[in-house]
PDB file of N, CA and C in Angstrom:
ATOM      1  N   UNK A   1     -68.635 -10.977   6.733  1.00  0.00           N
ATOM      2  CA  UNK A   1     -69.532 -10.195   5.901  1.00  0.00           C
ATOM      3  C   UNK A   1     -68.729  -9.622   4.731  1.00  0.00           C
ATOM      4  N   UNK A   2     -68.969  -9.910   3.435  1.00  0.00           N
ATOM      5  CA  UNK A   2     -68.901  -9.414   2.294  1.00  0.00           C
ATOM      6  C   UNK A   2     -69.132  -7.516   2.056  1.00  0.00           C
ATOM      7  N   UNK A   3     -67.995  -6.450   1.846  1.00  0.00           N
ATOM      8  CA  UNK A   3     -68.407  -5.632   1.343  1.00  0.00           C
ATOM      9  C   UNK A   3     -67.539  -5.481   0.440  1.00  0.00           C
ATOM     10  N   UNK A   4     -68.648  -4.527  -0.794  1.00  0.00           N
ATOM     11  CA  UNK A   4     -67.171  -4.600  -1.531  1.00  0.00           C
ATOM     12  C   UNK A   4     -66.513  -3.754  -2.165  1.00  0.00           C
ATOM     13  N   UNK A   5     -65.134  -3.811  -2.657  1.00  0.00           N
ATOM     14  CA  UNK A   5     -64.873  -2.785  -2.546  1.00  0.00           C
ATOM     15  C   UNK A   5     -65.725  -0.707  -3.364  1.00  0.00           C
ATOM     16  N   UNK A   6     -65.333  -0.284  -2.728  1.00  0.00           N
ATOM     17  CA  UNK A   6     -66.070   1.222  -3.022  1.00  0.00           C
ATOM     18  C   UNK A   6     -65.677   1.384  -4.880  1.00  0.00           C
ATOM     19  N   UNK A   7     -64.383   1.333  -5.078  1.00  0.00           N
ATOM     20  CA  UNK A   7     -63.851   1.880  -6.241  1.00  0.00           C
ATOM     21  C   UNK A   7     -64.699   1.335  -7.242  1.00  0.00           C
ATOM     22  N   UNK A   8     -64.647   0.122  -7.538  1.00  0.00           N
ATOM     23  CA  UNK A   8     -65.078  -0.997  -7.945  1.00  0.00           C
ATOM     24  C   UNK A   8     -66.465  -1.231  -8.329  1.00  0.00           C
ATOM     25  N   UNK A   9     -67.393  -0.893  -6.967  1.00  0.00           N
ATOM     26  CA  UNK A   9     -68.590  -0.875  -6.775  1.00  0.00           C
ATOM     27  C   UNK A   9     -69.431   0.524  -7.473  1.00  0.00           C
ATOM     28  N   UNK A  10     -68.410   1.807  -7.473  1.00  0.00           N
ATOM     29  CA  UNK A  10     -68.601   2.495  -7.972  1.00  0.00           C
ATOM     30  C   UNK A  10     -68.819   2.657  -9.505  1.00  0.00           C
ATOM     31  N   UNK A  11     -67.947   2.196  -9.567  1.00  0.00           N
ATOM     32  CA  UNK A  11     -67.618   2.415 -11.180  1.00  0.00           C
ATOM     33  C   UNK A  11     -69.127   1.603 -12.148  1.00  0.00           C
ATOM     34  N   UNK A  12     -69.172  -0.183 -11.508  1.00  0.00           N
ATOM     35  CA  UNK A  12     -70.128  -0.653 -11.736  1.00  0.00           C
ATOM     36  C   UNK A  12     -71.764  -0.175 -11.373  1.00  0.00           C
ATOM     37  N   UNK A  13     -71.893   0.512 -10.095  1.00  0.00           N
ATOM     38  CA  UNK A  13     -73.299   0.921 -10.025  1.00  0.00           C
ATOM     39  C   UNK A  13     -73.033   3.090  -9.867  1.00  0.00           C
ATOM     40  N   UNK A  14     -72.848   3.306 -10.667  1.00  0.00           N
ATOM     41  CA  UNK A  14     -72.670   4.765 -10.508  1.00  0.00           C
ATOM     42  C   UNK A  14     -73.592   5.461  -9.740  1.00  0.00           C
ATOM     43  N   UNK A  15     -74.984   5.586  -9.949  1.00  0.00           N
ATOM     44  CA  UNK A  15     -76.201   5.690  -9.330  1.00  0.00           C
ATOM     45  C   UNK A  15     -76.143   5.073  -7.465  1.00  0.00           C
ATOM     46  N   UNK A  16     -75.396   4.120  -7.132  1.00  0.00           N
ATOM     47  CA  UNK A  16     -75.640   4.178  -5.583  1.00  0.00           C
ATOM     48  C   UNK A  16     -74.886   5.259  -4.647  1.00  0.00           C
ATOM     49  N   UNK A  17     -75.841   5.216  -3.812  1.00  0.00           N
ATOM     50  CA  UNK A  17     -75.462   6.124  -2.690  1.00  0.00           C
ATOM     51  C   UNK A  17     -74.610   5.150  -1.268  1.00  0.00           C
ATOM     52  N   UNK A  18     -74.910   3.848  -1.619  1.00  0.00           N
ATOM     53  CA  UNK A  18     -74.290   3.233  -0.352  1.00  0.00           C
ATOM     54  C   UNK A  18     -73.171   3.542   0.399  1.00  0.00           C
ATOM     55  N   UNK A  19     -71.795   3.987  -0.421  1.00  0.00           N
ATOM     56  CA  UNK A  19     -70.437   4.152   0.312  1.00  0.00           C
ATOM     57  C   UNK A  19     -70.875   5.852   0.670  1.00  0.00           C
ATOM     58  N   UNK A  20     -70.985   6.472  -0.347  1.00  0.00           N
ATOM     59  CA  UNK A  20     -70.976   8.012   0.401  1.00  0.00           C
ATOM     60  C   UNK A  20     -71.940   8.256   1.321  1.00  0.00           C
ATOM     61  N   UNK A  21     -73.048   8.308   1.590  1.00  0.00           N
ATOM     62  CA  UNK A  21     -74.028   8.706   2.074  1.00  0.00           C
ATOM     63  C   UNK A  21     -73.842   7.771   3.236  1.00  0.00           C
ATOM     64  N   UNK A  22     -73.762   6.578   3.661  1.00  0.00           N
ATOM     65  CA  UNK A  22     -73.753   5.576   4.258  1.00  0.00           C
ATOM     66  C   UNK A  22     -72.748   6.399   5.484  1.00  0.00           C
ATOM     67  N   UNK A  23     -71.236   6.308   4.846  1.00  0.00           N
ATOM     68  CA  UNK A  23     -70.499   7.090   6.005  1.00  0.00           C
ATOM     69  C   UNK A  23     -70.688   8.606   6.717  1.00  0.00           C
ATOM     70  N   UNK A  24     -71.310   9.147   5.464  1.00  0.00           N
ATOM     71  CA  UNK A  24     -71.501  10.371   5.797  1.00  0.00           C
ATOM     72  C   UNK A  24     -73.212  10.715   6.712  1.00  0.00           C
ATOM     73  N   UNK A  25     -73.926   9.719   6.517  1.00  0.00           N
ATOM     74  CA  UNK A  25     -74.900  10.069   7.640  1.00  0.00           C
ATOM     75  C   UNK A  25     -74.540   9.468   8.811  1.00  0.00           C
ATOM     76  N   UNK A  26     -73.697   8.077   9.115  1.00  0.00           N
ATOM     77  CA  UNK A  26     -73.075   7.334  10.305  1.00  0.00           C
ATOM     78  C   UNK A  26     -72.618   8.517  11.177  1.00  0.00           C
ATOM     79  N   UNK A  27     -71.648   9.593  10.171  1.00  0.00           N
ATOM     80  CA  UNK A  27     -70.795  11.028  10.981  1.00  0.00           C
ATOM     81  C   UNK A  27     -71.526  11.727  11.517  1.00  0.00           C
ATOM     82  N   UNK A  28     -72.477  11.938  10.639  1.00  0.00           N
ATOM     83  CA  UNK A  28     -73.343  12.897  11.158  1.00  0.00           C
ATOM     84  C   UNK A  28     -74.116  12.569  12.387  1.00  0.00           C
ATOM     85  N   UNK A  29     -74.757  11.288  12.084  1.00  0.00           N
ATOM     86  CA  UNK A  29     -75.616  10.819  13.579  1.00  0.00           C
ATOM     87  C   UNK A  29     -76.898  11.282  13.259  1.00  0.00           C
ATOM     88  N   UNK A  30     -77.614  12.212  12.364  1.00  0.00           N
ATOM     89  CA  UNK A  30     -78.835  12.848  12.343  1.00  0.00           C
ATOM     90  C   UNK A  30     -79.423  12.442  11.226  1.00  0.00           C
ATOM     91  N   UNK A  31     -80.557  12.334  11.368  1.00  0.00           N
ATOM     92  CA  UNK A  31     -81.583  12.581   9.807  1.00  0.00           C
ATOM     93  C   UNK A  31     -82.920  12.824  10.427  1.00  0.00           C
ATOM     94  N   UNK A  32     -83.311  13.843   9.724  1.00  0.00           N
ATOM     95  CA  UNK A  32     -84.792  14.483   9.913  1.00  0.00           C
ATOM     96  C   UNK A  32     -85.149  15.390  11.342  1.00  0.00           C
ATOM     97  N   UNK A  33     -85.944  15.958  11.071  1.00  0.00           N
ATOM     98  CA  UNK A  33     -86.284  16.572  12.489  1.00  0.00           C
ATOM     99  C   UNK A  33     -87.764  16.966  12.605  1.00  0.00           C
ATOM    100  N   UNK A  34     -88.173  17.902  13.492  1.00  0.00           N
ATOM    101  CA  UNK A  34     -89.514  17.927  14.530  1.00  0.00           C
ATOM    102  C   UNK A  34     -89.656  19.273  14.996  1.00  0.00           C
ATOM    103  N   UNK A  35     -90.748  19.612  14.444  1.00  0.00           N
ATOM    104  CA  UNK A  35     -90.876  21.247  14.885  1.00  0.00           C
ATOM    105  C   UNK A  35     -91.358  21.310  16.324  1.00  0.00           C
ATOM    106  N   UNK A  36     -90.720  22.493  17.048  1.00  0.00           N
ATOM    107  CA  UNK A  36     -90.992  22.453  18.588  1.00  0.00           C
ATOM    108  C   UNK A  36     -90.679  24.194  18.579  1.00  0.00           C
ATOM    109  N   UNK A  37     -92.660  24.562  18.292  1.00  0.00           N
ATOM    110  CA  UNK A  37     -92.532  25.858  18.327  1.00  0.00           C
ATOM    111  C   UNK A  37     -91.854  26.390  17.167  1.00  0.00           C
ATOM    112  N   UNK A  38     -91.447  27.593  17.406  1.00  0.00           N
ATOM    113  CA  UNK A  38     -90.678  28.068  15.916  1.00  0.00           C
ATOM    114  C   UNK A  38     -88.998  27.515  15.623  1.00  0.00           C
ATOM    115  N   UNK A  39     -89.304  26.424  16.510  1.00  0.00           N
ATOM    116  CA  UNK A  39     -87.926  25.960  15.891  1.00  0.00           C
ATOM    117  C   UNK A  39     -87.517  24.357  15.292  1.00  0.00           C
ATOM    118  N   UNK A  40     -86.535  23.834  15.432  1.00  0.00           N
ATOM    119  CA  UNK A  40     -87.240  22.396  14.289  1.00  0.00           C
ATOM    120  C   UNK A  40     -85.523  21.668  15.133  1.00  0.00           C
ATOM    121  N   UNK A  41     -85.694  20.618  15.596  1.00  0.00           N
ATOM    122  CA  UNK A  41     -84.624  19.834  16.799  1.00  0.00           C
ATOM    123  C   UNK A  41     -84.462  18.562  15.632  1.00  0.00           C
ATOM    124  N   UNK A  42     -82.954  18.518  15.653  1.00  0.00           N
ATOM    125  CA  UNK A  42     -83.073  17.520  14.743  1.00  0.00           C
ATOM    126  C   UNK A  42     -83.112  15.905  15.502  1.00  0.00           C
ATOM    127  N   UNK A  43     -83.467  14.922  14.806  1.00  0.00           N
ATOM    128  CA  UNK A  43     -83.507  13.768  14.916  1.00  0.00           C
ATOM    129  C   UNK A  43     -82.259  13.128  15.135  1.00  0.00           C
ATOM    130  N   UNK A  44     -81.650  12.443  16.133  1.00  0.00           N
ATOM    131  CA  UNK A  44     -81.104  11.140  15.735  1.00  0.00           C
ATOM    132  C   UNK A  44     -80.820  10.161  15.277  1.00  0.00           C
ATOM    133  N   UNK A  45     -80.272   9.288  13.941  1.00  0.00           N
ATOM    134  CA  UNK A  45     -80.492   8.098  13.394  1.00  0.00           C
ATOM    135  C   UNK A  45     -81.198   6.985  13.974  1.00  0.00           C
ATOM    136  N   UNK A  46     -80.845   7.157  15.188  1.00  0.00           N
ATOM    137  CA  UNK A  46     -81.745   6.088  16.384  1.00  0.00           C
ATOM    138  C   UNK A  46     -83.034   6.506  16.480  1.00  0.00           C
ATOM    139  N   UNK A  47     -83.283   7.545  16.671  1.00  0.00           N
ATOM    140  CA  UNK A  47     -84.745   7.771  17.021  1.00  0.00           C
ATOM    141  C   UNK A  47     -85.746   7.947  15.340  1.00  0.00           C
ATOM    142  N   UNK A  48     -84.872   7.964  14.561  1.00  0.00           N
ATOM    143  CA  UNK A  48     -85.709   8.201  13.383  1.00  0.00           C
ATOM    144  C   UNK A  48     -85.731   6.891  12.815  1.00  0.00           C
ATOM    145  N   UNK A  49     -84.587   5.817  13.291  1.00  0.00           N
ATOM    146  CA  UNK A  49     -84.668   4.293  13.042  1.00  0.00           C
ATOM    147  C   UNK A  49     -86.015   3.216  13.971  1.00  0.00           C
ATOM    148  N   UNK A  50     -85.923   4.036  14.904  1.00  0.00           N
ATOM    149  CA  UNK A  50     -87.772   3.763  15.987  1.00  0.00           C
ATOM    150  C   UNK A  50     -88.493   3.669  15.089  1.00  0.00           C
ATOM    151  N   UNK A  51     -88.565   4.887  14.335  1.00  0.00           N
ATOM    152  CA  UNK A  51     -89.823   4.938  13.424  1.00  0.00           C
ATOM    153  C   UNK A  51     -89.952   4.523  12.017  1.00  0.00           C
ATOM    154  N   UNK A  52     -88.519   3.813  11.774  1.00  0.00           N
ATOM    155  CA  UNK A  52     -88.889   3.074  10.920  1.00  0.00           C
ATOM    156  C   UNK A  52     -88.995   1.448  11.062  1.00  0.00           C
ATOM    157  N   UNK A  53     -88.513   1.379  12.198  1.00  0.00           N
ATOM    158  CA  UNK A  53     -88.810  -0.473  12.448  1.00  0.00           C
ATOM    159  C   UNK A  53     -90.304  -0.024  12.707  1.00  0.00           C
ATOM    160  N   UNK A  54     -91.135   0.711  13.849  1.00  0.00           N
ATOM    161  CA  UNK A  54     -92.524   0.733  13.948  1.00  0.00           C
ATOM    162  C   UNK A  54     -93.015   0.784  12.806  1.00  0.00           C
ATOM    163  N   UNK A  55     -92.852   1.718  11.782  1.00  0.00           N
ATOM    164  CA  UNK A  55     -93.494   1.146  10.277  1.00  0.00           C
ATOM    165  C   UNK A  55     -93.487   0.024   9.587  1.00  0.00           C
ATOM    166  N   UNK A  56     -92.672  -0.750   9.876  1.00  0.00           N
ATOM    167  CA  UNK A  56     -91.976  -2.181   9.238  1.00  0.00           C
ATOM    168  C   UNK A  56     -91.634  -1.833   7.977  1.00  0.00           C
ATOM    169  N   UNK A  57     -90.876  -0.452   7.510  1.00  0.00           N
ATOM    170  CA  UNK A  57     -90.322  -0.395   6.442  1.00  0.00           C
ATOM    171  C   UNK A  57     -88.558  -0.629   6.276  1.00  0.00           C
ATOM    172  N   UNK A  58     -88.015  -1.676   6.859  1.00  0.00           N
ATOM    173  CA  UNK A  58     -86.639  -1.994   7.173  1.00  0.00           C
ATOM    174  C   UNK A  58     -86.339  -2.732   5.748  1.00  0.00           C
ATOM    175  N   UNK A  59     -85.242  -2.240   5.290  1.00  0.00           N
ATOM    176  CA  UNK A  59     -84.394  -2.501   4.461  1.00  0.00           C
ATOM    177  C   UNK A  59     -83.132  -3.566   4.668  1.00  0.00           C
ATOM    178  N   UNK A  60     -83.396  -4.558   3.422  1.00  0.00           N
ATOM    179  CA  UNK A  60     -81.962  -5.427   3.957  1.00  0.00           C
ATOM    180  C   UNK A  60     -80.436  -4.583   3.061  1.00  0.00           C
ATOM    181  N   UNK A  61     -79.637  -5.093   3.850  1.00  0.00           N
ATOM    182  CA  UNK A  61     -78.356  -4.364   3.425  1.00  0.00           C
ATOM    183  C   UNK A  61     -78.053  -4.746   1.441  1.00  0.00           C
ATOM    184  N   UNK A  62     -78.757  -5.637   1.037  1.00  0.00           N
ATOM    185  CA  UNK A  62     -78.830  -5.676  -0.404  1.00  0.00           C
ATOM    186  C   UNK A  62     -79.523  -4.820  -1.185  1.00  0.00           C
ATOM    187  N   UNK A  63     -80.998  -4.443  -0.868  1.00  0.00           N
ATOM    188  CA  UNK A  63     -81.578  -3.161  -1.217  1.00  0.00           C
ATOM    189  C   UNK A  63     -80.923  -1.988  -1.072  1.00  0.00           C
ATOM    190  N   UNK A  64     -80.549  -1.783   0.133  1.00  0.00           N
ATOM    191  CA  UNK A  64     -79.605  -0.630   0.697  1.00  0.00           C
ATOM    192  C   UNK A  64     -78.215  -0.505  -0.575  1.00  0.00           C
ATOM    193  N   UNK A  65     -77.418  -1.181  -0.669  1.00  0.00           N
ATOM    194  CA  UNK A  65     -76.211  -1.600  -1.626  1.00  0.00           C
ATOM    195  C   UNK A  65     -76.885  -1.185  -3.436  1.00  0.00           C
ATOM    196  N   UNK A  66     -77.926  -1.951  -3.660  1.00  0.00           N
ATOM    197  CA  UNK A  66     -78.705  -1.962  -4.885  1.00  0.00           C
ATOM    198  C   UNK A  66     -79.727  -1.065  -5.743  1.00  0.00           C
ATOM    199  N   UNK A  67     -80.580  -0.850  -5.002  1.00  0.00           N
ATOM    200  CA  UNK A  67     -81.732  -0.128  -5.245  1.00  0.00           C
ATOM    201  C   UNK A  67     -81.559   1.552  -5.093  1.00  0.00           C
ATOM    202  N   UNK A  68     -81.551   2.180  -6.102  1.00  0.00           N
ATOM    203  CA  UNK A  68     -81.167   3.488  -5.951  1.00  0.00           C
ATOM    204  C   UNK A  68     -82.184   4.191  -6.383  1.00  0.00           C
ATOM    205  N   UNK A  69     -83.558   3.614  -5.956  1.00  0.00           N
ATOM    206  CA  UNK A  69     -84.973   4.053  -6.159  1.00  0.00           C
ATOM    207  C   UNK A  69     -85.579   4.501  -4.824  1.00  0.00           C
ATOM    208  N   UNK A  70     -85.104   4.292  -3.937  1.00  0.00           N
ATOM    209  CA  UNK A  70     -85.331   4.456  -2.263  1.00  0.00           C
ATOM    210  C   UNK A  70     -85.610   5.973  -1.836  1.00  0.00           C
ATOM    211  N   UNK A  71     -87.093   5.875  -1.601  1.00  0.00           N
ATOM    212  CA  UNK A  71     -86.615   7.921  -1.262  1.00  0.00           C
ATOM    213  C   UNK A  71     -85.331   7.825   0.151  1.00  0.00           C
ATOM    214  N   UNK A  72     -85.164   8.885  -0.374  1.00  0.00           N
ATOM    215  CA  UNK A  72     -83.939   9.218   0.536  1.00  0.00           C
ATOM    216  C   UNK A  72     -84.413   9.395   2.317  1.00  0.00           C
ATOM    217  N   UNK A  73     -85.897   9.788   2.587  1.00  0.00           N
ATOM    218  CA  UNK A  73     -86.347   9.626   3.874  1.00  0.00           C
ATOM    219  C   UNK A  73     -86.153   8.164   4.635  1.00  0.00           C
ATOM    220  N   UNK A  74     -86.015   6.903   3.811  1.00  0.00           N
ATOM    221  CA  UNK A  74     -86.237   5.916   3.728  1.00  0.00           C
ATOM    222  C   UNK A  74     -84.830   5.355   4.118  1.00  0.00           C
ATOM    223  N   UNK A  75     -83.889   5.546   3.187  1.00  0.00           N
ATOM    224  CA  UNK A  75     -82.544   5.434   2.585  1.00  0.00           C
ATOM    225  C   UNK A  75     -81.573   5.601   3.656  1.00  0.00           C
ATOM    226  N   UNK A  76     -81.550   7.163   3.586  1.00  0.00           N
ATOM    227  CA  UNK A  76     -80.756   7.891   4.798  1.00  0.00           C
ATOM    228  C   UNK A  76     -80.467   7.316   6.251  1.00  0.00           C
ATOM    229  N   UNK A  77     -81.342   7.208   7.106  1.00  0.00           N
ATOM    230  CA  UNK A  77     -81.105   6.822   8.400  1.00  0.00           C
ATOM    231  C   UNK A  77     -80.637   5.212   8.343  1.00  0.00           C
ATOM    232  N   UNK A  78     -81.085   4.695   7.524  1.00  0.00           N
ATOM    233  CA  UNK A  78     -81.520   2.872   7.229  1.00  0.00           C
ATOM    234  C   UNK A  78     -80.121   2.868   6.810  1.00  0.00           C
ATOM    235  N   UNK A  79     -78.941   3.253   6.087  1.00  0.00           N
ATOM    236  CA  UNK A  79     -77.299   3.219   5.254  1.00  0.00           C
ATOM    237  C   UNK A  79     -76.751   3.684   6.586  1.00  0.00           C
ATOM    238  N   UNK A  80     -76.936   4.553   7.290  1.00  0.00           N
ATOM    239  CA  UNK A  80     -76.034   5.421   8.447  1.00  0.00           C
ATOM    240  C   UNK A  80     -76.420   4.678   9.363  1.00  0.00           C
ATOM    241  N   UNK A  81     -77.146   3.864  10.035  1.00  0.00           N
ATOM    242  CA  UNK A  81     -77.209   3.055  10.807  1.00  0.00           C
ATOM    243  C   UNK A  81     -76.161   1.287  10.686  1.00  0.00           C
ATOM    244  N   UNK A  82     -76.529   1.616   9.807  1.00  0.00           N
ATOM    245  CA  UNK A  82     -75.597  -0.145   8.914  1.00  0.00           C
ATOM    246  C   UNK A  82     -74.198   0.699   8.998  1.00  0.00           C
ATOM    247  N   UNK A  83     -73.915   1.741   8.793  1.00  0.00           N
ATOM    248  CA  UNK A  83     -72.561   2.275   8.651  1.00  0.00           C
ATOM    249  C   UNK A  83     -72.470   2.294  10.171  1.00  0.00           C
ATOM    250  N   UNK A  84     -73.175   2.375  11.016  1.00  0.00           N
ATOM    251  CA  UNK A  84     -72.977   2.844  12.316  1.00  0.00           C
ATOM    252  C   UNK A  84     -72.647   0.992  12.952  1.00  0.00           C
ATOM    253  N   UNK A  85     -73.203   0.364  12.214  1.00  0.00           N
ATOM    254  CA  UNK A  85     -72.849  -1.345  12.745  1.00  0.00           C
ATOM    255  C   UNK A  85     -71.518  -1.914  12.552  1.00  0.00           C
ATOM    256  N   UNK A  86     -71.262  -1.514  11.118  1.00  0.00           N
ATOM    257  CA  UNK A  86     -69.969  -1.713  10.955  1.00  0.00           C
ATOM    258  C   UNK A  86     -69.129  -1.051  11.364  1.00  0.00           C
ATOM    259  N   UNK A  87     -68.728  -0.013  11.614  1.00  0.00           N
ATOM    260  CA  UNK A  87     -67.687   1.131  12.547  1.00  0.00           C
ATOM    261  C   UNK A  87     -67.482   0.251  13.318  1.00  0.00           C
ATOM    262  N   UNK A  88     -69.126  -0.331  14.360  1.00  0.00           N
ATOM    263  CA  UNK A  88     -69.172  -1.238  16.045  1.00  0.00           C
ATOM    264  C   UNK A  88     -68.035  -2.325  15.224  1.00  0.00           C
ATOM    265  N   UNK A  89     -68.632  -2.984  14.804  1.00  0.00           N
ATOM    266  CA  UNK A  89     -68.355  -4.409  14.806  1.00  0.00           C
ATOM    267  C   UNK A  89     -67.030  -4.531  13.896  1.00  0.00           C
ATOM    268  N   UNK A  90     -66.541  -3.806  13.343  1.00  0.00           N
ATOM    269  CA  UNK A  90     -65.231  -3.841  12.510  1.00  0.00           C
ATOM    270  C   UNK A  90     -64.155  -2.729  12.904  1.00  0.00           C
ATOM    271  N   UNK A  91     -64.659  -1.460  13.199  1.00  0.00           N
ATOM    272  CA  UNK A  91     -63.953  -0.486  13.547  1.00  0.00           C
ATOM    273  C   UNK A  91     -63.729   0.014  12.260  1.00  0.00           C
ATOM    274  N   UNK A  92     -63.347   1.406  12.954  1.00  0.00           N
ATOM    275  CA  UNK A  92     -63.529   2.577  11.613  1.00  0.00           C
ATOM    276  C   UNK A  92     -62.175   2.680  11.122  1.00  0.00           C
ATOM    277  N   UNK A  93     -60.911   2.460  11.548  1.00  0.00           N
ATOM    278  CA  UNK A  93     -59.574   2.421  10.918  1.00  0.00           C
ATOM    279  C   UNK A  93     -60.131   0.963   9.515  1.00  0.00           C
ATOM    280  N   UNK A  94     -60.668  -0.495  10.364  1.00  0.00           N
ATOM    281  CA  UNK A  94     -61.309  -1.066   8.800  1.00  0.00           C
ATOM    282  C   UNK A  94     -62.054  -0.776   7.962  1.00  0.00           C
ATOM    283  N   UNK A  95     -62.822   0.150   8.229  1.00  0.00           N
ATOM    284  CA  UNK A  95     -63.672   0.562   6.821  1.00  0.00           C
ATOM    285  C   UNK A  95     -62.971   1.596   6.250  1.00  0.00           C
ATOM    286  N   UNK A  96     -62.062   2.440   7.056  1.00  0.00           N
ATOM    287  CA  UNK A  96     -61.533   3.615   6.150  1.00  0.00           C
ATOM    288  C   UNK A  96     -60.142   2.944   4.983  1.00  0.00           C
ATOM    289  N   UNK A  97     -60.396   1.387   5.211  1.00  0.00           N
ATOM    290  CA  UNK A  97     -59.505   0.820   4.222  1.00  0.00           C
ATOM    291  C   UNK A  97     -60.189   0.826   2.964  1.00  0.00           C
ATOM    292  N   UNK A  98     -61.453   0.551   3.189  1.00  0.00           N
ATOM    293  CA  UNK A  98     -62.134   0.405   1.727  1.00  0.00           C
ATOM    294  C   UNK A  98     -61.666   1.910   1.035  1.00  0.00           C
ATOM    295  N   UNK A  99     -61.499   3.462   1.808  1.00  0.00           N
ATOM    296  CA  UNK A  99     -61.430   4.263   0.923  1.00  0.00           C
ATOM    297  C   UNK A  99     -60.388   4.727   0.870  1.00  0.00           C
ATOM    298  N   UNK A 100     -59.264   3.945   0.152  1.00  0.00           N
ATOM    299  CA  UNK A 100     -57.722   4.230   0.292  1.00  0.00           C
ATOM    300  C   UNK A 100     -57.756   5.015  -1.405  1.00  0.00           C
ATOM    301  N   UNK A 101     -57.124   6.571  -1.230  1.00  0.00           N
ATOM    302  CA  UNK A 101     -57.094   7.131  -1.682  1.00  0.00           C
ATOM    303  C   UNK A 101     -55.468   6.456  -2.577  1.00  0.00           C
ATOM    304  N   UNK A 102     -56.063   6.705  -4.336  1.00  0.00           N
ATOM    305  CA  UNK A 102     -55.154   6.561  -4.816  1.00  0.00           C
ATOM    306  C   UNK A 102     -54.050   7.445  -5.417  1.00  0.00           C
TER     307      UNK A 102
END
C-alpha cells in the first residue's frame, strides 16, 4: 500500500486533514457521543464506525487522503479507523517514520 509521504503531501494539499487528524483520532479511540440522562458517554471509533457502514456512507481511503469537503462527523471516525488499520497491519514504530521530525 502506497502512502505518502506527510511532508510532501502537506505542502501539496495544505487543506487535508488525513496525516493529523487520522493519527490523532486512531489515539484517541473516540468520536461522538450519546446523552444518558444528564450526562453524554462518549463513543468509540468502532461503534460510531457501526453506524456508519449501516448508513452506507463509507469512504475509500482516496476521498479520505483528497476531499477536504467531508463534514468532519463523516471524516473523523472513517481517517482514525484507517489509522487504526495501519498501526494493525504495519505497526506504529512504521508509520511514526512517515513523521520524522526534521
Amino acid at each position: 500500500m502506497f502512502i505518502p509521504d506527510p511532508k510532501v503531501f502537506q505542502k501539496q494539499n495544505p487543506k487535508s486533514a488525513f496525516f493529523g487528524e487520522g493519527y490523532a483520532n486512531a489515539i484517541d479511540g473516540n468520536y461522538g457521543a450519546v446523552k444518558d440522562g444528564d450526562s453524554l458517554i462518549r463513543r468509540t471509533i468502532e461503534s460510531t464506525m457501526k453506524l456508519i457502514v449501516k448508513s452506507g456512507n463509507i469512504l475509500t481511503p482516496a476521498e479520505l487522503l483528497y476531499n477536504n469537503k467531508i463534514h468532519e462527523r463523516s471524516y473523523y471516525p472513517q481517517i482514525g479507523s484507517l489509522f487504526n488499520w495501519l498501526f494493525t497491519e504495519y505497526g506504529v514504530d512504521k508509520i511514526n517514520e512517515m513523521y520524522t521530525l526534521c
